[in-house]
Protein backbone atom coordinates (compact mmCIF):
# COMPACT_ATOMS: atom_id res chain seq x y z
CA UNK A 1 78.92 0.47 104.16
CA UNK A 2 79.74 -2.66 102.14
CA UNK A 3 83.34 -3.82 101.01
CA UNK A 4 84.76 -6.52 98.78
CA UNK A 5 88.03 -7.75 98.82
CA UNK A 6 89.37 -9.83 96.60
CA UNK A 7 92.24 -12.43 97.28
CA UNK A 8 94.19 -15.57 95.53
CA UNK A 9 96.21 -13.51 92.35
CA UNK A 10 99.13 -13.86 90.92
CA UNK A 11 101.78 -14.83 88.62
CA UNK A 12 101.81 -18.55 87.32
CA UNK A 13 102.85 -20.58 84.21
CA UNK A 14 100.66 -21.72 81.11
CA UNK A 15 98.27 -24.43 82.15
CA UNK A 16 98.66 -23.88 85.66
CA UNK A 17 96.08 -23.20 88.25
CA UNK A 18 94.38 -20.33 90.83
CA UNK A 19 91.73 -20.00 93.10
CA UNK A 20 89.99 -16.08 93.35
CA UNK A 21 88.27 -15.51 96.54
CA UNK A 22 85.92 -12.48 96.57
CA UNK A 23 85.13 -11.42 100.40
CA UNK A 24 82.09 -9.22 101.18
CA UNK A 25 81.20 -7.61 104.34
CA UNK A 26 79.51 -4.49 105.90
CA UNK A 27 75.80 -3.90 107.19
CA UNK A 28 74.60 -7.08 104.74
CA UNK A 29 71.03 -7.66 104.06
CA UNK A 30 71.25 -10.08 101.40
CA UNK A 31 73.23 -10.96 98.16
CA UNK A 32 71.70 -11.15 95.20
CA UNK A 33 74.20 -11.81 91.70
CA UNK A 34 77.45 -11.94 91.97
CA UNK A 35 79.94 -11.87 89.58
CA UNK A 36 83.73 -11.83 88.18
CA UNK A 37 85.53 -9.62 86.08
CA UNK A 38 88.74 -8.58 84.04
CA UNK A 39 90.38 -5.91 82.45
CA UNK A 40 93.58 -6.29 80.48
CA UNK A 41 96.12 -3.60 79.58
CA UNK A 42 94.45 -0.89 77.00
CA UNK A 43 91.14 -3.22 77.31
CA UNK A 44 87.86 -2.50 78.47
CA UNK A 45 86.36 -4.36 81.63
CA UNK A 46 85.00 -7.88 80.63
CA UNK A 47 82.21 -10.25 82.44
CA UNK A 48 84.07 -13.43 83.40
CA UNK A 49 81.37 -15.07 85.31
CA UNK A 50 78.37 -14.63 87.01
CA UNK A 51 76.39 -16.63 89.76
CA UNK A 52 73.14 -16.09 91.33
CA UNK A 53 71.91 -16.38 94.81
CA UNK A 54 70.06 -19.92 94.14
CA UNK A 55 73.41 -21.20 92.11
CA UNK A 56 72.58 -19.85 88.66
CA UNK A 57 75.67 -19.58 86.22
CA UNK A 58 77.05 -18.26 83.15
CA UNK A 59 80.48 -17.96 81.58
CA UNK A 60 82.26 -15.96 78.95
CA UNK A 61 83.35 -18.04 76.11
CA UNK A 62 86.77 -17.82 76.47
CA UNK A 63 86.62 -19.44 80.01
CA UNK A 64 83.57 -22.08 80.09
CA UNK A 65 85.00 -25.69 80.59
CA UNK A 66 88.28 -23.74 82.33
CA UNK A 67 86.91 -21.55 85.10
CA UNK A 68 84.24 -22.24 87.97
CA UNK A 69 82.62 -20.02 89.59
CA UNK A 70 80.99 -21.04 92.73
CA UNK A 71 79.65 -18.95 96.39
CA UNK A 72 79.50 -19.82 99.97
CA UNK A 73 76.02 -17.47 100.89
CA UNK A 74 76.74 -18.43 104.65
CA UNK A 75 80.09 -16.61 103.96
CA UNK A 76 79.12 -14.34 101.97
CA UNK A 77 82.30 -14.93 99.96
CA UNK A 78 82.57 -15.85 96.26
CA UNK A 79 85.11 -18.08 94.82
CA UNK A 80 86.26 -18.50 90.93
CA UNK A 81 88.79 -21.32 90.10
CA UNK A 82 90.76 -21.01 87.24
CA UNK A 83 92.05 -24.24 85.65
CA UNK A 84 94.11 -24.14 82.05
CA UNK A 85 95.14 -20.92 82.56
CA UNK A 86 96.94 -19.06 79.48
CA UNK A 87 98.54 -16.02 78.83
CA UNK A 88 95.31 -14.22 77.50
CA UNK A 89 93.83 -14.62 80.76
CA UNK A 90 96.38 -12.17 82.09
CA UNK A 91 94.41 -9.22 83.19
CA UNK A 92 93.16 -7.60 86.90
CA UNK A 93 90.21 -9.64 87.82
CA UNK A 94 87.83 -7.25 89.94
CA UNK A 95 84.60 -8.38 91.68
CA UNK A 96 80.98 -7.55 92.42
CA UNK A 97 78.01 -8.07 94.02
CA UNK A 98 74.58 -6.72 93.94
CA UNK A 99 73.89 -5.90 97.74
CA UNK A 100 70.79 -5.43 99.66
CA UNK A 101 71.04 -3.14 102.57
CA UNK A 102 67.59 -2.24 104.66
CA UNK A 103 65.21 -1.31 101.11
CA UNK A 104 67.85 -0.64 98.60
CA UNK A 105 70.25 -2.88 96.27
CA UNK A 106 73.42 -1.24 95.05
CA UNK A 107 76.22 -2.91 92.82
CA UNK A 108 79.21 -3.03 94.32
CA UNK A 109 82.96 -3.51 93.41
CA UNK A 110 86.09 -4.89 94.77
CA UNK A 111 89.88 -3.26 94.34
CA UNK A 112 90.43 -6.00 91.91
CA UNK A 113 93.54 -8.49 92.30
CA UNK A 114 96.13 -9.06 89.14
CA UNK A 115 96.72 -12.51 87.80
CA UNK A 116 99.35 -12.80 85.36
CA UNK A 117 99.71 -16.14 83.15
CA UNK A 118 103.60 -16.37 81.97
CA UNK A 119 106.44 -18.86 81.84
């Protein structure tokens, strides 16, 4: 079984900063994509960021030039820090990971971890 935990939420002012940590273990083969993202109130789930095994990245709009989204393989842990922050960005961020264990790759999800942008 694999599990991802997500760490690093929580409540901060306009402009401020955070640092997600995504946290994957279990019976691990290898890590493929991996990626963040977040669902506001009343809102359906949005991509945030993703990032390949080899380093490959791509951003949402609303977040490229803010956000970075990076991965530490030997960890198997995935980080995203969020710079600028702003009230829109409010949501529960929730993580995956496409994981290969023995033959088969399965997408799996963290519990997700709330950040909330307020003064």
């Amino acid at each position: 079984q694999v599990q991802l935990v997500e760490s690093g939420g929580g409540l901060v002012q306009p402009g401020g900063s955070l640092r997600l940590s995504c946290a994957s273990s279990g019976s691990i083969f290898s890590i493929w994509t991996m990626g963040w993202y977040r669902q506001a109130p009343g809102k359906q789930r949005d991509l945030v960021a993703t990032i390949t095994s080899g380093g490959f990245t791509n951003y949402a709009d609303s977040v490229k030039g803010r956000f970075t989204i990076s991965r530490d393989n030997a960890k198997n842990t995935m980080y995203l820090q969020m710079n600028s922050l702003k009230p829109e960005d409010t949501a529960v961020y929730y993580c995956n990971a496409d994981v290969q264990t023995g033959w088969n790759i399965r997408t799996y999800w963290g519990q997700g971890t709330q950040v909330t942008v307020s003064s």
